[in-house]
N, C-alpha and C. Protein backbone atom coordinates (compact mmCIF):
# COMPACT_ATOMS: atom_id res chain seq x y z
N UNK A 1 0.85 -1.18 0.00
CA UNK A 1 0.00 0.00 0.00
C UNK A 1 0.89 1.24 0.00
N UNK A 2 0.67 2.15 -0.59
CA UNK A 2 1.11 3.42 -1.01
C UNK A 2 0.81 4.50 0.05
N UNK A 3 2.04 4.64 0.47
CA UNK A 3 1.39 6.01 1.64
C UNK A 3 1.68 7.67 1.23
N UNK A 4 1.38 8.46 2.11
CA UNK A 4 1.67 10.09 1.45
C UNK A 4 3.06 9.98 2.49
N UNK A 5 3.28 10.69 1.64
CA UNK A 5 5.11 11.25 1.98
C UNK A 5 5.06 12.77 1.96
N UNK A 6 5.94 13.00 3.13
CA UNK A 6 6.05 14.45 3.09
C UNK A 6 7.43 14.65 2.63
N UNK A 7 7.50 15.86 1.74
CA UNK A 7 9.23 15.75 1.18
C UNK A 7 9.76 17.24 1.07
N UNK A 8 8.36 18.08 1.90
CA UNK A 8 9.31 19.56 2.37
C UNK A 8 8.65 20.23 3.29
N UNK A 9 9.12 20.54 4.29
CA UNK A 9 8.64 21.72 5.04
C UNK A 9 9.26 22.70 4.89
N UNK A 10 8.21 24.06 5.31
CA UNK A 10 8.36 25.42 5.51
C UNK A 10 8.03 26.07 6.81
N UNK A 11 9.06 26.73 7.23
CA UNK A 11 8.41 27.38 8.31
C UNK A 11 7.56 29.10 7.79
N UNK A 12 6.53 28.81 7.78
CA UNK A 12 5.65 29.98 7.45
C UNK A 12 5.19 31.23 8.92
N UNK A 13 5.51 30.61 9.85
CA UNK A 13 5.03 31.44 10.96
C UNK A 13 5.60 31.09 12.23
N UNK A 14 6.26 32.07 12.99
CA UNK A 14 7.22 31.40 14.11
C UNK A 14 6.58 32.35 15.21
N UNK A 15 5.66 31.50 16.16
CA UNK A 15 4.98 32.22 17.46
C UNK A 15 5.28 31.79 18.07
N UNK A 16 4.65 32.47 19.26
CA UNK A 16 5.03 32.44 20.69
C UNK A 16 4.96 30.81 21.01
N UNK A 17 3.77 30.05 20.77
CA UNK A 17 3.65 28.64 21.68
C UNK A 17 3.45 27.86 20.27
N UNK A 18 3.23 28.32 19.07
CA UNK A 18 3.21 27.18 18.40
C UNK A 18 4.08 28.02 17.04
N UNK A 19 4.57 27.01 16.16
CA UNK A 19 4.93 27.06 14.67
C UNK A 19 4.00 26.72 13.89
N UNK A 20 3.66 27.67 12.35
CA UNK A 20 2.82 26.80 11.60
C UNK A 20 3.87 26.62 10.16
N UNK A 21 3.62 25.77 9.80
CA UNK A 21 4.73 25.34 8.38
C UNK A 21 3.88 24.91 7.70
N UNK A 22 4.12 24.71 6.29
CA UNK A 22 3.76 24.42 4.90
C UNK A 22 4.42 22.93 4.67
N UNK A 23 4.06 21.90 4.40
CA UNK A 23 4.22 20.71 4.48
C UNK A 23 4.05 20.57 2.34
N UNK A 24 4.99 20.15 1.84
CA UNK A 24 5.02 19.47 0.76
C UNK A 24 4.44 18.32 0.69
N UNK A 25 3.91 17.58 0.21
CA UNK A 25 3.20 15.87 0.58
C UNK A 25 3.24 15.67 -1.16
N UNK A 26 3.54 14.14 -1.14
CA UNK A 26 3.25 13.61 -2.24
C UNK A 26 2.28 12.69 -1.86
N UNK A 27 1.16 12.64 -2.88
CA UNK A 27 -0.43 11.52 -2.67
C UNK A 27 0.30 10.32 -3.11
N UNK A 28 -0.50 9.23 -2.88
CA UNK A 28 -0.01 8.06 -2.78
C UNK A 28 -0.07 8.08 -4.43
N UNK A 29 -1.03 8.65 -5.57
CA UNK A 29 -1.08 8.85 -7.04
C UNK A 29 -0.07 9.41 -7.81
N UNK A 30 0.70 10.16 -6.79
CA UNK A 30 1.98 10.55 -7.23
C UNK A 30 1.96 12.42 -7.21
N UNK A 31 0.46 12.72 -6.90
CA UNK A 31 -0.08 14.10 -6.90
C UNK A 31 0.89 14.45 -5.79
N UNK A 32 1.17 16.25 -5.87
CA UNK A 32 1.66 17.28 -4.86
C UNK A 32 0.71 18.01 -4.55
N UNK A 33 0.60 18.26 -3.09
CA UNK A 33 -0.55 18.99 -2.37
C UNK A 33 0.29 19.81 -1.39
N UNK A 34 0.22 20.75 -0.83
CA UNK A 34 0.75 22.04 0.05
C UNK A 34 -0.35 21.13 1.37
N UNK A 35 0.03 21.30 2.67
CA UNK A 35 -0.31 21.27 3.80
C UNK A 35 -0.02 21.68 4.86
N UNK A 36 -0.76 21.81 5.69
CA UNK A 36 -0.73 23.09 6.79
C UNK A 36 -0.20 21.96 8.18
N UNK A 37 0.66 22.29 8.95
CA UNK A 37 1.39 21.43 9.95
C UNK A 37 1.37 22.55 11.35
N UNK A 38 0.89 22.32 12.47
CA UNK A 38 1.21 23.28 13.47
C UNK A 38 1.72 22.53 14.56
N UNK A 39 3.14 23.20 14.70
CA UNK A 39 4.05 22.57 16.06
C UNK A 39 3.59 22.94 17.17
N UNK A 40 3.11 22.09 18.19
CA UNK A 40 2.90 22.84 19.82
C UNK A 40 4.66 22.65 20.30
N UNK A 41 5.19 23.96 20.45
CA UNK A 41 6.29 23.71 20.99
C UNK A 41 6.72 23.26 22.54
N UNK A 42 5.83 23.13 23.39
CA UNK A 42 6.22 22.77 24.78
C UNK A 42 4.98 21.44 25.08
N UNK A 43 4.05 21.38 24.45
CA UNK A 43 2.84 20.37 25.44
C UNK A 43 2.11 21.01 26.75
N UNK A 44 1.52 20.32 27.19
CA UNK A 44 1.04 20.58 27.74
C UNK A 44 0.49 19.66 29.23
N UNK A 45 -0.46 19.78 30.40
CA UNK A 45 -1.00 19.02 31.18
C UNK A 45 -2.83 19.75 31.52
N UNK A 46 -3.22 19.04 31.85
CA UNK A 46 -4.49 19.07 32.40
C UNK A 46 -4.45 18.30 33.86
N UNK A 47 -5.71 18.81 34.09
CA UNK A 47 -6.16 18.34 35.86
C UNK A 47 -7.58 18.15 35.90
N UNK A 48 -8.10 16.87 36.03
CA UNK A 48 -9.17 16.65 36.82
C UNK A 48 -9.61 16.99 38.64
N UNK A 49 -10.05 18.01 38.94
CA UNK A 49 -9.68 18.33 40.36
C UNK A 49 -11.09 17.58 41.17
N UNK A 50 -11.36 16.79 41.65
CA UNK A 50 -12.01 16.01 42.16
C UNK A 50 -11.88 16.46 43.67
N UNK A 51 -13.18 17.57 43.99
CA UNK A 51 -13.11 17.56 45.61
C UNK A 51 -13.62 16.77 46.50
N UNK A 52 -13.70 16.68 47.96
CA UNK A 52 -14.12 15.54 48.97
C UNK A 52 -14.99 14.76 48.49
N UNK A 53 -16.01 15.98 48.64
CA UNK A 53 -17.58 15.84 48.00
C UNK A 53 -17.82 14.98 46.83
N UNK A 54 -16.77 14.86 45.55
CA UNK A 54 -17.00 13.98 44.77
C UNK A 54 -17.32 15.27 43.41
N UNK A 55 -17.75 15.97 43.95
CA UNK A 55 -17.55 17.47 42.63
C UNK A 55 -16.87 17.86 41.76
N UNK A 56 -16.54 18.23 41.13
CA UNK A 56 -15.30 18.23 40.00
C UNK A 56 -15.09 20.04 39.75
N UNK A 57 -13.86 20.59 40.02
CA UNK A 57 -13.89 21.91 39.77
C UNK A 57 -13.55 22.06 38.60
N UNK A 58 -14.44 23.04 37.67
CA UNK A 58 -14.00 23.47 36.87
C UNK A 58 -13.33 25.11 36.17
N UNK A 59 -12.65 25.30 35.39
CA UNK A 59 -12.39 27.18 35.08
C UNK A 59 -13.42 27.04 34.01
N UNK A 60 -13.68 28.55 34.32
CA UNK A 60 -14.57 29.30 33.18
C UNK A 60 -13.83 30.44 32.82
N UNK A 61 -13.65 30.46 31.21
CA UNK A 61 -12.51 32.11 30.61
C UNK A 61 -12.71 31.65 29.37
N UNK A 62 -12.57 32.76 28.80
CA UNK A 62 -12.41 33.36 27.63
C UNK A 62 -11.59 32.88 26.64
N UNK A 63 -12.11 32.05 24.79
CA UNK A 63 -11.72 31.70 24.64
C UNK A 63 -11.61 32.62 22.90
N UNK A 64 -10.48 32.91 22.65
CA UNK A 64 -10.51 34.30 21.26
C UNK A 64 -10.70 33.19 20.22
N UNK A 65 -10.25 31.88 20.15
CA UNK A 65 -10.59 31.09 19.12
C UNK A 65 -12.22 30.68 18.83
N UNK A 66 -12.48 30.55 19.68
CA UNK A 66 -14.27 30.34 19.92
C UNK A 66 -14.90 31.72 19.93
N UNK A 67 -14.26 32.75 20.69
CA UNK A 67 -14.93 33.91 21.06
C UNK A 67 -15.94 33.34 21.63
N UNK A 68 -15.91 32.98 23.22
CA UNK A 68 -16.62 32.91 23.60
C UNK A 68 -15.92 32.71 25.23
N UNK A 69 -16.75 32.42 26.37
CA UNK A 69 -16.42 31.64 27.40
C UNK A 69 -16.92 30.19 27.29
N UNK A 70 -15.68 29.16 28.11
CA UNK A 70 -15.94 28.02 27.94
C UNK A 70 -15.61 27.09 29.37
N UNK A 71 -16.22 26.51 29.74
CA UNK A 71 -16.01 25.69 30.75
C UNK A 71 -14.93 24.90 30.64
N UNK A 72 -13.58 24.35 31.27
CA UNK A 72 -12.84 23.38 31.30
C UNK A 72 -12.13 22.80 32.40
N UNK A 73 -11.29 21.86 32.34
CA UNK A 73 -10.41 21.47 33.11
C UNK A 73 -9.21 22.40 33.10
N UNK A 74 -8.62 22.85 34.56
CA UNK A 74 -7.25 23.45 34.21
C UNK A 74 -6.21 22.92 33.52
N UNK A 75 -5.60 23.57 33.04
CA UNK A 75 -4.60 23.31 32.23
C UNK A 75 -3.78 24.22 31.68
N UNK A 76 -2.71 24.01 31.44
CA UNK A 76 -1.49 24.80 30.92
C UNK A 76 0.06 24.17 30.37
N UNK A 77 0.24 25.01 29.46
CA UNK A 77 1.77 24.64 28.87
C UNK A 77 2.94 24.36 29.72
N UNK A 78 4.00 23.31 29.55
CA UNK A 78 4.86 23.38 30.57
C UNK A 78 5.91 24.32 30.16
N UNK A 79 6.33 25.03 31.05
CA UNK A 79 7.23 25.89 31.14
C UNK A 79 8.68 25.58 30.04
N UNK A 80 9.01 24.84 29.93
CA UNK A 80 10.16 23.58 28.94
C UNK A 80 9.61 22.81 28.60
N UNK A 81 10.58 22.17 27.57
CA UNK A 81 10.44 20.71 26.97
C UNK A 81 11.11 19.68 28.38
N UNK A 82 11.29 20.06 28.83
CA UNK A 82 12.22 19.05 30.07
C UNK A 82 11.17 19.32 31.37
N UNK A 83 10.28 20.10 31.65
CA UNK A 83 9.24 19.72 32.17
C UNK A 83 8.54 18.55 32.46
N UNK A 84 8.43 17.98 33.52
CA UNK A 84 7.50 17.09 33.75
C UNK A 84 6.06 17.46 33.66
N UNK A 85 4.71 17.00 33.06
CA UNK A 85 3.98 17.06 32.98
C UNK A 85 3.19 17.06 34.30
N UNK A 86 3.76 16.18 35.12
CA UNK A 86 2.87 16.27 36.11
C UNK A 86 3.51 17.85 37.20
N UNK A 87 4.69 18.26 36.92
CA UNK A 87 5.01 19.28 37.46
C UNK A 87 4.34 20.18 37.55
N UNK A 88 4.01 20.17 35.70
CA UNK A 88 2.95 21.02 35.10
C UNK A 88 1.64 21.36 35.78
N UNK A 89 1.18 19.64 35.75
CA UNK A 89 -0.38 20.08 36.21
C UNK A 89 -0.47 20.31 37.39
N UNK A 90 0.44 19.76 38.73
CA UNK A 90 0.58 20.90 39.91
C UNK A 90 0.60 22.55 39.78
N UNK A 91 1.45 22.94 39.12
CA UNK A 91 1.36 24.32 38.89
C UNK A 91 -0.37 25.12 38.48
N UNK A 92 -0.44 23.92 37.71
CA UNK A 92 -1.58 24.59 36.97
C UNK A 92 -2.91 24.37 37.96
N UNK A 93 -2.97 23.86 39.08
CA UNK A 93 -3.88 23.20 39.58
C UNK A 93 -3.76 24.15 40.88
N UNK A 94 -2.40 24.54 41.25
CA UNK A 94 -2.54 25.37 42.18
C UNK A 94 -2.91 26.86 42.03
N UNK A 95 -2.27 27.06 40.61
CA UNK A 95 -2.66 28.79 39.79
C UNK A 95 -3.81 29.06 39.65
N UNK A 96 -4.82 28.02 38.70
CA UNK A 96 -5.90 28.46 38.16
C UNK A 96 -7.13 27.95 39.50
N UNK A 97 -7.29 27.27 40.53
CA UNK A 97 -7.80 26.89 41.32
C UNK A 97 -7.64 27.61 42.96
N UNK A 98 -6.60 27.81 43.44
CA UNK A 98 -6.32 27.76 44.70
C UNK A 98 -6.02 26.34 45.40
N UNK A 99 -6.11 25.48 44.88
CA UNK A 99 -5.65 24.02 45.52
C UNK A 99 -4.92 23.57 45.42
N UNK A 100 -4.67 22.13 46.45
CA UNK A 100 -3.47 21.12 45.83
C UNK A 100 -3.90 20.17 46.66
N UNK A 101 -3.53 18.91 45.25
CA UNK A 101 -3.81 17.48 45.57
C UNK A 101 -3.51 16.77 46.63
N UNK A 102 -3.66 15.88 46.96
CA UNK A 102 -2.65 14.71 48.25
C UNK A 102 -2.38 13.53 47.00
N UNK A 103 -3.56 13.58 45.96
CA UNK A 103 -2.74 11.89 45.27
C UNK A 103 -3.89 12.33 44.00
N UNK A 104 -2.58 11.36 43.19
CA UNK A 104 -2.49 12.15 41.85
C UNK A 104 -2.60 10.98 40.80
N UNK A 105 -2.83 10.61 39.72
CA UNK A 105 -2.84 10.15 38.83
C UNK A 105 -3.10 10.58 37.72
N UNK A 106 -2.02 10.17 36.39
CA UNK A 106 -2.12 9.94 35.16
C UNK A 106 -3.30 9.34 34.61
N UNK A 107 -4.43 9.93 33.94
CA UNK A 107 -5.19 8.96 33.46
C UNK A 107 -5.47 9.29 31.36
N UNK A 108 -4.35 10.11 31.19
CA UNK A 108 -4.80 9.85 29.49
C UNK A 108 -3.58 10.94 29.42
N UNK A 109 -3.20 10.53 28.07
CA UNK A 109 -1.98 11.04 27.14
C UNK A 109 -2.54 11.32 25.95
N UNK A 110 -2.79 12.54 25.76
CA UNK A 110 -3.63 13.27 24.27
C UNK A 110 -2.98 13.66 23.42
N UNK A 111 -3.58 13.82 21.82
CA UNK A 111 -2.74 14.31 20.48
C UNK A 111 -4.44 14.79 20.45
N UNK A 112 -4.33 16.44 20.59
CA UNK A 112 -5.69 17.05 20.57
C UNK A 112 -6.15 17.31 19.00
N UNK A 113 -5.22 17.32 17.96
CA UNK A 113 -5.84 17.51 16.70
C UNK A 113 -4.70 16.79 16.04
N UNK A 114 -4.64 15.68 15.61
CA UNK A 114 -4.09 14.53 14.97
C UNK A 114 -3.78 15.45 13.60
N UNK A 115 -4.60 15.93 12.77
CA UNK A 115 -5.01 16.15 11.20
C UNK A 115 -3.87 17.12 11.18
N UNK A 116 -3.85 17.83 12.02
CA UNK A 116 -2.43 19.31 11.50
C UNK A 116 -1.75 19.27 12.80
N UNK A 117 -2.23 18.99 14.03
CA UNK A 117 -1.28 19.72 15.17
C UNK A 117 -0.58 18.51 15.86
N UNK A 118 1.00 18.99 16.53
CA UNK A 118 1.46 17.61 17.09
C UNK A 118 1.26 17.63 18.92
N UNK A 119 0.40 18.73 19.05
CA UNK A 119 0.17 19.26 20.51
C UNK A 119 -0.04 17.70 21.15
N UNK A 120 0.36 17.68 22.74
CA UNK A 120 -0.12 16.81 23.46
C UNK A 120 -0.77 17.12 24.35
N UNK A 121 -1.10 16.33 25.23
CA UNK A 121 -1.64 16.99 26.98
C UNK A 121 -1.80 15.52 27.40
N UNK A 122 -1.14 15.98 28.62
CA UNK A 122 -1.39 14.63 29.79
C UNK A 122 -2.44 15.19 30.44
N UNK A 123 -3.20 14.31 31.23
CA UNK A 123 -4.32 14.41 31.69
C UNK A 123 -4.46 13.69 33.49
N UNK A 124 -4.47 14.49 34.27
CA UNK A 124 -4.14 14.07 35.55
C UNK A 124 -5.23 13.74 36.54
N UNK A 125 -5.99 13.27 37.05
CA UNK A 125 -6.83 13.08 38.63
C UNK A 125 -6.02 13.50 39.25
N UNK A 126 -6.68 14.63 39.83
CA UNK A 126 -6.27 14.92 40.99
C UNK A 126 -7.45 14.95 42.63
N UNK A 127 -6.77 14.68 43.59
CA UNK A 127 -7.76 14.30 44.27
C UNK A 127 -7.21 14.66 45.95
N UNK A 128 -8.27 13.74 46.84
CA UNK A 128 -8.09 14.46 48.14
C UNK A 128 -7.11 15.84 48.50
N UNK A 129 -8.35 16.88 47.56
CA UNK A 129 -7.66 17.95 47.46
C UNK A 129 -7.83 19.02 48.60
N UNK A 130 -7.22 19.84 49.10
CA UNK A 130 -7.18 21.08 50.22
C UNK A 130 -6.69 22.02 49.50
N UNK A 131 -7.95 23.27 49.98
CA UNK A 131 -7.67 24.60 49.71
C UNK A 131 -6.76 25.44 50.47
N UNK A 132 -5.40 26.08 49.75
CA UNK A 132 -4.38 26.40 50.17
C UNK A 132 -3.94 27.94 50.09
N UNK A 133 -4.83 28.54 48.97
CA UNK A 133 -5.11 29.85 48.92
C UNK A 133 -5.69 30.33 47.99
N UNK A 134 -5.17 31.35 47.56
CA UNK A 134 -5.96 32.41 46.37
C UNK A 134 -5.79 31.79 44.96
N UNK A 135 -6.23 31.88 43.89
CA UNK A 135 -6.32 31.98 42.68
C UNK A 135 -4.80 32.89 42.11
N UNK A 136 -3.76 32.55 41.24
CA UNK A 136 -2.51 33.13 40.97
C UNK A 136 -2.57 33.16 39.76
N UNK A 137 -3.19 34.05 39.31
CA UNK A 137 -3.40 34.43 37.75
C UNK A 137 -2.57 34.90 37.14
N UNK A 138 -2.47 34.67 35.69
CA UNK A 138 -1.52 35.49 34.76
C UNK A 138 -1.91 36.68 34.59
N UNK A 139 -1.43 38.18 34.60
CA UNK A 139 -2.15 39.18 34.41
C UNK A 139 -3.52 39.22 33.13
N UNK A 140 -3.62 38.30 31.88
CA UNK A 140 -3.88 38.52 31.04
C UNK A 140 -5.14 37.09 31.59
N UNK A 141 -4.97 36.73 32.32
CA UNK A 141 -6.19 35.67 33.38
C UNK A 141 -7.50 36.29 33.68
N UNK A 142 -8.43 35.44 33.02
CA UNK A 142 -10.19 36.11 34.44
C UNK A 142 -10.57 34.79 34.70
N UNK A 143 -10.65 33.84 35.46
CA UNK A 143 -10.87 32.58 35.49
C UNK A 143 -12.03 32.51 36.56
N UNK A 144 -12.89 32.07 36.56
CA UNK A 144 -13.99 31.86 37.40
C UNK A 144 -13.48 30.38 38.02
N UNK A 145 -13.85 29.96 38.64
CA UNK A 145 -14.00 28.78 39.45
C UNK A 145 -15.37 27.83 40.10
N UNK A 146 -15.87 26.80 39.46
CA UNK A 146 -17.05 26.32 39.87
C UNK A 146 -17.12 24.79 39.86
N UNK A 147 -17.36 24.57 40.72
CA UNK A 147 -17.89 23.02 41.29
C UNK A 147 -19.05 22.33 40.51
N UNK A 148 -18.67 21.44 39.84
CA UNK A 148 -20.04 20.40 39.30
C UNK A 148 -19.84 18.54 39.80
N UNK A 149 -21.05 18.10 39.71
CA UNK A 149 -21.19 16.52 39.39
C UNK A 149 -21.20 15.93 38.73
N UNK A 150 -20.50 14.83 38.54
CA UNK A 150 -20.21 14.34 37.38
C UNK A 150 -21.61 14.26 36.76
N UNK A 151 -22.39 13.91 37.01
CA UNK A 151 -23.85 13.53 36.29
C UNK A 151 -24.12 15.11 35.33
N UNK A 152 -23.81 16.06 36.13
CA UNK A 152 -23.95 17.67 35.61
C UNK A 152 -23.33 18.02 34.60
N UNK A 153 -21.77 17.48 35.01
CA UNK A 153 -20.87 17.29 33.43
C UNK A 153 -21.38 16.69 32.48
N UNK A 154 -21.99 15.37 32.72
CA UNK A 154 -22.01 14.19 31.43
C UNK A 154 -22.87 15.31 30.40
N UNK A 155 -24.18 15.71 31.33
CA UNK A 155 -25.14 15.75 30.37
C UNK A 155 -24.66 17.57 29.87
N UNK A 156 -23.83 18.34 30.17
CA UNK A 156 -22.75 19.78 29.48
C UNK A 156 -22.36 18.73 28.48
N UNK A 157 -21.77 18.28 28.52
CA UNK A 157 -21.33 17.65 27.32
C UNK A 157 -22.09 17.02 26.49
N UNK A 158 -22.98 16.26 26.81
CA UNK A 158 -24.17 15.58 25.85
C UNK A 158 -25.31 16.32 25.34
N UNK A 159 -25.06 17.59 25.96
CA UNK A 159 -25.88 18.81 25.21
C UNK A 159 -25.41 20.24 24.66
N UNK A 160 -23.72 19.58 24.60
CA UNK A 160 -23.09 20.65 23.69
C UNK A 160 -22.71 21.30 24.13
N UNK A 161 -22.90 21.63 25.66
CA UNK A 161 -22.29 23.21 25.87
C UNK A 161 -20.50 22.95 26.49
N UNK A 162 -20.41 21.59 27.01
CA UNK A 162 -19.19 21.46 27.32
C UNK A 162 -18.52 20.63 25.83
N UNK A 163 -17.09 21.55 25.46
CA UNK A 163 -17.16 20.88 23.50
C UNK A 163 -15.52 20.66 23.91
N UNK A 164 -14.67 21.63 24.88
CA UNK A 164 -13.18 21.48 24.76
C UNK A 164 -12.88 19.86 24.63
N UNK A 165 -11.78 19.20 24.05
CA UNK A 165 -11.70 18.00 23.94
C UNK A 165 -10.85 17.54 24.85
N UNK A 166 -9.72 18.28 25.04
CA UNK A 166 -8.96 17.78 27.12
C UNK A 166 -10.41 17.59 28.04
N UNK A 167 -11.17 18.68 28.14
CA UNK A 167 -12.00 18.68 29.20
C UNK A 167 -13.10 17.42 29.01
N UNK A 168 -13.75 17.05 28.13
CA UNK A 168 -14.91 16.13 27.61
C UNK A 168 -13.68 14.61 27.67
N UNK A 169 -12.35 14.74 27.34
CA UNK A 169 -11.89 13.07 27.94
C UNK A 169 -11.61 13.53 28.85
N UNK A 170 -11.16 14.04 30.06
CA UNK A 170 -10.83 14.08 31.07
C UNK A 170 -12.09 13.25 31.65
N UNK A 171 -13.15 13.66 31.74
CA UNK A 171 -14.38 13.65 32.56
C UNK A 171 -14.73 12.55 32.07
N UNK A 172 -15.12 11.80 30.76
CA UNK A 172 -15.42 10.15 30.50
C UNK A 172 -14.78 9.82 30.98
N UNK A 173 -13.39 10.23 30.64
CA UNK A 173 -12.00 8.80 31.75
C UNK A 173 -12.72 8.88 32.88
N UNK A 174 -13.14 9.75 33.94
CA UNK A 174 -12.90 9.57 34.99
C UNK A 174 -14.60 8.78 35.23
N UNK A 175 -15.19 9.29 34.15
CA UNK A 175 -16.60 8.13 34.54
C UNK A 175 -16.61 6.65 33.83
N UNK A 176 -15.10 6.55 33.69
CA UNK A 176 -15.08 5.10 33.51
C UNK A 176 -14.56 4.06 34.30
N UNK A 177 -13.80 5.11 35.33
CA UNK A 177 -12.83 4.66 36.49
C UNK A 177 -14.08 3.56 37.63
């Protein structure tokens, strides 16, 4: 079987957290097609924050690609490529929340858009969590903070309004646990 081959890249755009390049491809027919490739340069982590209660916290902010606000799991880029992920989602769990875990688990390793992007995100439970202080925002941060049930999630998501794709597997994984 005949596969597509890529036989040039371009770097067309060099930003802050991602690259986008121009990808040469030959079709398996022998055709040339131009394609669009976007590097996540660092990755990323997520956090399932699972309080006593069994609640799940989530952020609410502003999203310029959607233009809109959107409900999710915290999450953020790691600082390096030599970052631990789970370093990550501590950070991110204590910034965008005010909390921190006692016990932690890995429960999914993501490629959020397969078709053009090589972005990842680990995906963490976090749990028997205690509130430790304030919310540590990036100046350019408005993050709300709100508590749901999983049953509350399923059906945000089964009626569209919850769509991020970290946040919608985070929350099946964890209603499969």
């Amino acid at each position: 079987m005949k596969h597509v081959e890529r036989v040039n890249r371009t770097l067309a755009h060099a930003g802050s957290i991602v690259d986008v390049y121009q990808d040469e491809m030959v079709l398996p027919d022998g055709r040339h097609e131009m394609w669009d490739f976007v590097s996540h340069r660092m990755g990323a982590a997520a956090v399932l924050p699972v309080l006593p209660d069994g609640r799940i916290l989530l952020v609410h902010q502003f999203r310029p690609a959607l233009d809109r606000m959107t409900w999710e799991v915290p999450a953020g880029a790691r600082d390096s490529k030599e970052e631990e992920t789970m370093v990550c989602a501590k950070r991110e769990l204590r910034e965008e929340t005010g909390y921190e875990a006692g016990e932690w688990k890995q429960m999914l390793s993501l490629k959020t858009t397969v078709a053009f992007c090589d972005e990842f995100i680990d995906v963490y439970l976090a749990t028997n969590l205690v509130k430790v202080g304030e919310q540590v925002l990036d100046e350019a941060e408005a993050i709300e903070l709100k508590a749901f049930t999983l049953e509350e999630l399923k059906t945000e998501i089964f009626e569209g309004r919850i769509q991020d794709s970290k946040t919608v597997s985070a929350i099946l994984a964890y209603a499969c646990l």
